[in-house]
C-alpha atoms as a PDB file:
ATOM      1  CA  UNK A   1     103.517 100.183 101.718  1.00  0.00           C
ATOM      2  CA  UNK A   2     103.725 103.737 102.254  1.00  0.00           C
ATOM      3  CA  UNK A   3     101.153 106.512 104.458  1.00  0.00           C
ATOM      4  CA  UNK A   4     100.398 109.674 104.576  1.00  0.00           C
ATOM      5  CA  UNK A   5      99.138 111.047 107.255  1.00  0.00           C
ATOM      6  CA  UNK A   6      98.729 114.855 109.023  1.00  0.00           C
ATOM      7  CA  UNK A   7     100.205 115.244 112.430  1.00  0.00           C
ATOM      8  CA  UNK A   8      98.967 117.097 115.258  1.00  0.00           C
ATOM      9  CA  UNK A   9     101.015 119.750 114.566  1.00  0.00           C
ATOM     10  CA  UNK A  10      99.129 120.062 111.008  1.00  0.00           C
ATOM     11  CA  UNK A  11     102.497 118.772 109.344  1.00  0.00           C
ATOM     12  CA  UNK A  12     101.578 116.731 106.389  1.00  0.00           C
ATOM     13  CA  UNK A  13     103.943 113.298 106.715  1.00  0.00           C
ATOM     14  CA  UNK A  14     104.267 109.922 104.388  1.00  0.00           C
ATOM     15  CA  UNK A  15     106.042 107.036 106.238  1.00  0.00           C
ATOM     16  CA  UNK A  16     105.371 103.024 106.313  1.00  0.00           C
ATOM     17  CA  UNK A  17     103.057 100.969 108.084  1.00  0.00           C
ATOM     18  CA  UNK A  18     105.236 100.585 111.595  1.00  0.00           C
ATOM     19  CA  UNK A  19     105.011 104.685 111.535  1.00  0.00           C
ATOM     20  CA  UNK A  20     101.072 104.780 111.669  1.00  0.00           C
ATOM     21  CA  UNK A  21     100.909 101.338 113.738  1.00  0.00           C
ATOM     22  CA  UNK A  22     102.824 103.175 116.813  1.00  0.00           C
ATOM     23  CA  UNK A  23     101.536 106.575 115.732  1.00  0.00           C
ATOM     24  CA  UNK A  24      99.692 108.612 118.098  1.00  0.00           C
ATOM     25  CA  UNK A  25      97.913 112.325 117.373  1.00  0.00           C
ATOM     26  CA  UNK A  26      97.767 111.189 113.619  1.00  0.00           C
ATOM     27  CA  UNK A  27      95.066 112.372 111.410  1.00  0.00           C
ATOM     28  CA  UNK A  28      93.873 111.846 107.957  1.00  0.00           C
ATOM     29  CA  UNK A  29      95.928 108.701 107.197  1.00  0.00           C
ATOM     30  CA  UNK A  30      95.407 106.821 103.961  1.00  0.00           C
ATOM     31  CA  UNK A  31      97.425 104.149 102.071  1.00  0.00           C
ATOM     32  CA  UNK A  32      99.576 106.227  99.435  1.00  0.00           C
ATOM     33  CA  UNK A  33      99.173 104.351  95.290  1.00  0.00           C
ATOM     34  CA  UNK A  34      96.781 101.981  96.859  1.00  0.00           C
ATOM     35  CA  UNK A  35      95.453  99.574  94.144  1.00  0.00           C
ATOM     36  CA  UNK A  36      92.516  99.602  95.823  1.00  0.00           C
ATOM     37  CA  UNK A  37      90.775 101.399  98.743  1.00  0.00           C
ATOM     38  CA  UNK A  38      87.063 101.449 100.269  1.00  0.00           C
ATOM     39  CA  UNK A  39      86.140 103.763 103.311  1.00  0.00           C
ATOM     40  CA  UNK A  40      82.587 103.124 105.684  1.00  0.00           C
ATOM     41  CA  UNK A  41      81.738 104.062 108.763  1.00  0.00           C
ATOM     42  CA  UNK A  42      79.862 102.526 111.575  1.00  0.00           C
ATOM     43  CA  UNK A  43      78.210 104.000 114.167  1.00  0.00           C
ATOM     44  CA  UNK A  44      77.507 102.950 117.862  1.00  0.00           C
ATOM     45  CA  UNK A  45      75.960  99.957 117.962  1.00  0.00           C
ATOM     46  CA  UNK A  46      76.032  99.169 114.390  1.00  0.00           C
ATOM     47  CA  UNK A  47      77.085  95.699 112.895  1.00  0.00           C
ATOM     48  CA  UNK A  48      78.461  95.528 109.612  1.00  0.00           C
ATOM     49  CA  UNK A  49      79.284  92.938 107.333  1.00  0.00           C
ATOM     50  CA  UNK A  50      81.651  93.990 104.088  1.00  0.00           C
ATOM     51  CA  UNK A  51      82.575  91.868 101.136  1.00  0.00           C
ATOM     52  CA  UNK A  52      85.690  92.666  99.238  1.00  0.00           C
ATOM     53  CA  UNK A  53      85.608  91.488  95.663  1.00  0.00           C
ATOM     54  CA  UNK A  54      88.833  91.795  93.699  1.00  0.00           C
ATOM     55  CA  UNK A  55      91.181  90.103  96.135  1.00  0.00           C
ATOM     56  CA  UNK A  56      93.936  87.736  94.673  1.00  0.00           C
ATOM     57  CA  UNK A  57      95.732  85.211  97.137  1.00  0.00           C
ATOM     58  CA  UNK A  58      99.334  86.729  98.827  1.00  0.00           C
ATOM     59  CA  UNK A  59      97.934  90.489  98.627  1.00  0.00           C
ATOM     60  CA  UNK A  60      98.009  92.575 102.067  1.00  0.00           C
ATOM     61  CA  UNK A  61      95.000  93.670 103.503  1.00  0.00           C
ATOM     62  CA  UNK A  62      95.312  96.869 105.838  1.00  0.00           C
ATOM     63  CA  UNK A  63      92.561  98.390 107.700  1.00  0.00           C
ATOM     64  CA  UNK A  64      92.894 101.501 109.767  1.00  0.00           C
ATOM     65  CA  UNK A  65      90.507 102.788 112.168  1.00  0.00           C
ATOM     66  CA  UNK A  66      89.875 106.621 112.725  1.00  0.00           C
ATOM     67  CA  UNK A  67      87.449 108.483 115.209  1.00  0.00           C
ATOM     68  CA  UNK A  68      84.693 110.371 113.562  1.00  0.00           C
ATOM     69  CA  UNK A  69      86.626 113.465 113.724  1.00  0.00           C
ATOM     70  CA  UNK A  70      89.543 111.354 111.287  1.00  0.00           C
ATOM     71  CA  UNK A  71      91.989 111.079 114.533  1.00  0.00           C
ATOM     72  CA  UNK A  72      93.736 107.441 114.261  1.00  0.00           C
ATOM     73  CA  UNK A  73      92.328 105.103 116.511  1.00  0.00           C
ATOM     74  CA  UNK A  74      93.755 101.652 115.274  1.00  0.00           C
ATOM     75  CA  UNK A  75      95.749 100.245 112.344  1.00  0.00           C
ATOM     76  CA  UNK A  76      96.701  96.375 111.393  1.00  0.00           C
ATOM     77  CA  UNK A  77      96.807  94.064 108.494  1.00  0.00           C
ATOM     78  CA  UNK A  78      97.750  91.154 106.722  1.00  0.00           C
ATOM     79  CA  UNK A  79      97.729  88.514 104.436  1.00  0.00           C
ATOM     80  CA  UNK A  80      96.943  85.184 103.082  1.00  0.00           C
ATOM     81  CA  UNK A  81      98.871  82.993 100.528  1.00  0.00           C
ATOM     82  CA  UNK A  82      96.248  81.485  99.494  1.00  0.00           C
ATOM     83  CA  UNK A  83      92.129  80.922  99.837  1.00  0.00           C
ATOM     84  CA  UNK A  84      89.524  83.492 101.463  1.00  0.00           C
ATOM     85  CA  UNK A  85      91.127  86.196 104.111  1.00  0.00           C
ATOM     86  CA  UNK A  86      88.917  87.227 106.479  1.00  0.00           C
ATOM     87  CA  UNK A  87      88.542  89.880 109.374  1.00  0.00           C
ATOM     88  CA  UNK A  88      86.834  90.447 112.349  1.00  0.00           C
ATOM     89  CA  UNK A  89      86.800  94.163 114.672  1.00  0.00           C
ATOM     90  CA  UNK A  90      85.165  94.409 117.724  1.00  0.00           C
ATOM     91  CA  UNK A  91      84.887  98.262 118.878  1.00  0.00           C
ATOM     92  CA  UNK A  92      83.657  97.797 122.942  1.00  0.00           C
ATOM     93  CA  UNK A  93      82.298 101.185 124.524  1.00  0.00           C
ATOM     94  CA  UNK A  94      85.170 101.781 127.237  1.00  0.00           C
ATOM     95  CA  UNK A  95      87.385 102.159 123.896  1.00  0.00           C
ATOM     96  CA  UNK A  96      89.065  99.003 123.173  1.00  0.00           C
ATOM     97  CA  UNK A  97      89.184  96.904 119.853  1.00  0.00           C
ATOM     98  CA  UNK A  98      89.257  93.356 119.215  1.00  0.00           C
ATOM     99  CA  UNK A  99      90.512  92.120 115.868  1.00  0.00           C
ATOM    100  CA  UNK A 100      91.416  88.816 114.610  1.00  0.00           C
ATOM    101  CA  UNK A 101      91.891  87.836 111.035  1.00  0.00           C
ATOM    102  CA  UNK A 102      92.224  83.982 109.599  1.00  0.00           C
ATOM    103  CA  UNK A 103      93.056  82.801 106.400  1.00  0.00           C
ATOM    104  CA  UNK A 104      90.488  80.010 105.217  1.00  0.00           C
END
């Protein structure tokens, strides 16, 4: 999987999912010849639930979090190799996330 991303600098970048994982200052980022892609945002103390249709067993799920201004807050993924994949964020107000994902 490739990236591409803007740096702080304003230098526009492409590099692979390790590069935005440990990235810091990056802005813009979005999953280069992605398949498919959906984008929503949630605001303070919103809960969301989102339904991805299309998904076929052993595909890679990504999801990257950005700040409302489109700095890059958070990025992880994975996959299942076979059955329902699903994923769970928790954004807490002193700015940490909680994520876990299962395979069912």
């Amino acid at each position: 999987m490739r990236f591409e991303y803007t740096t702080d600098a304003g230098t526009r970048r492409s590099g692979g999912f390790d590069d935005i994982s440990n990235g810091q200052g990056y802005q813009s980022t979005t999953l280069l010849n992605a398949e498919r892609s959906t984008q929503f945002t949630v605001t303070a103390g919103e809960s969301r639930t989102e339904t991805f249709d299309g998904w076929s067993n052993g595909e890679a799920t990504v999801y990257i979090v950005e700040t409302l201004d489109g700095e890059l807050f958070y990025a992880n993924g994975g996959h299942c190799d076979g059955g329902d994949h699903t994923f769970f964020l928790r954004f807490r107000a002193y700015g940490s996330i909680l994520s876990s994902s299962q395979c069912l």
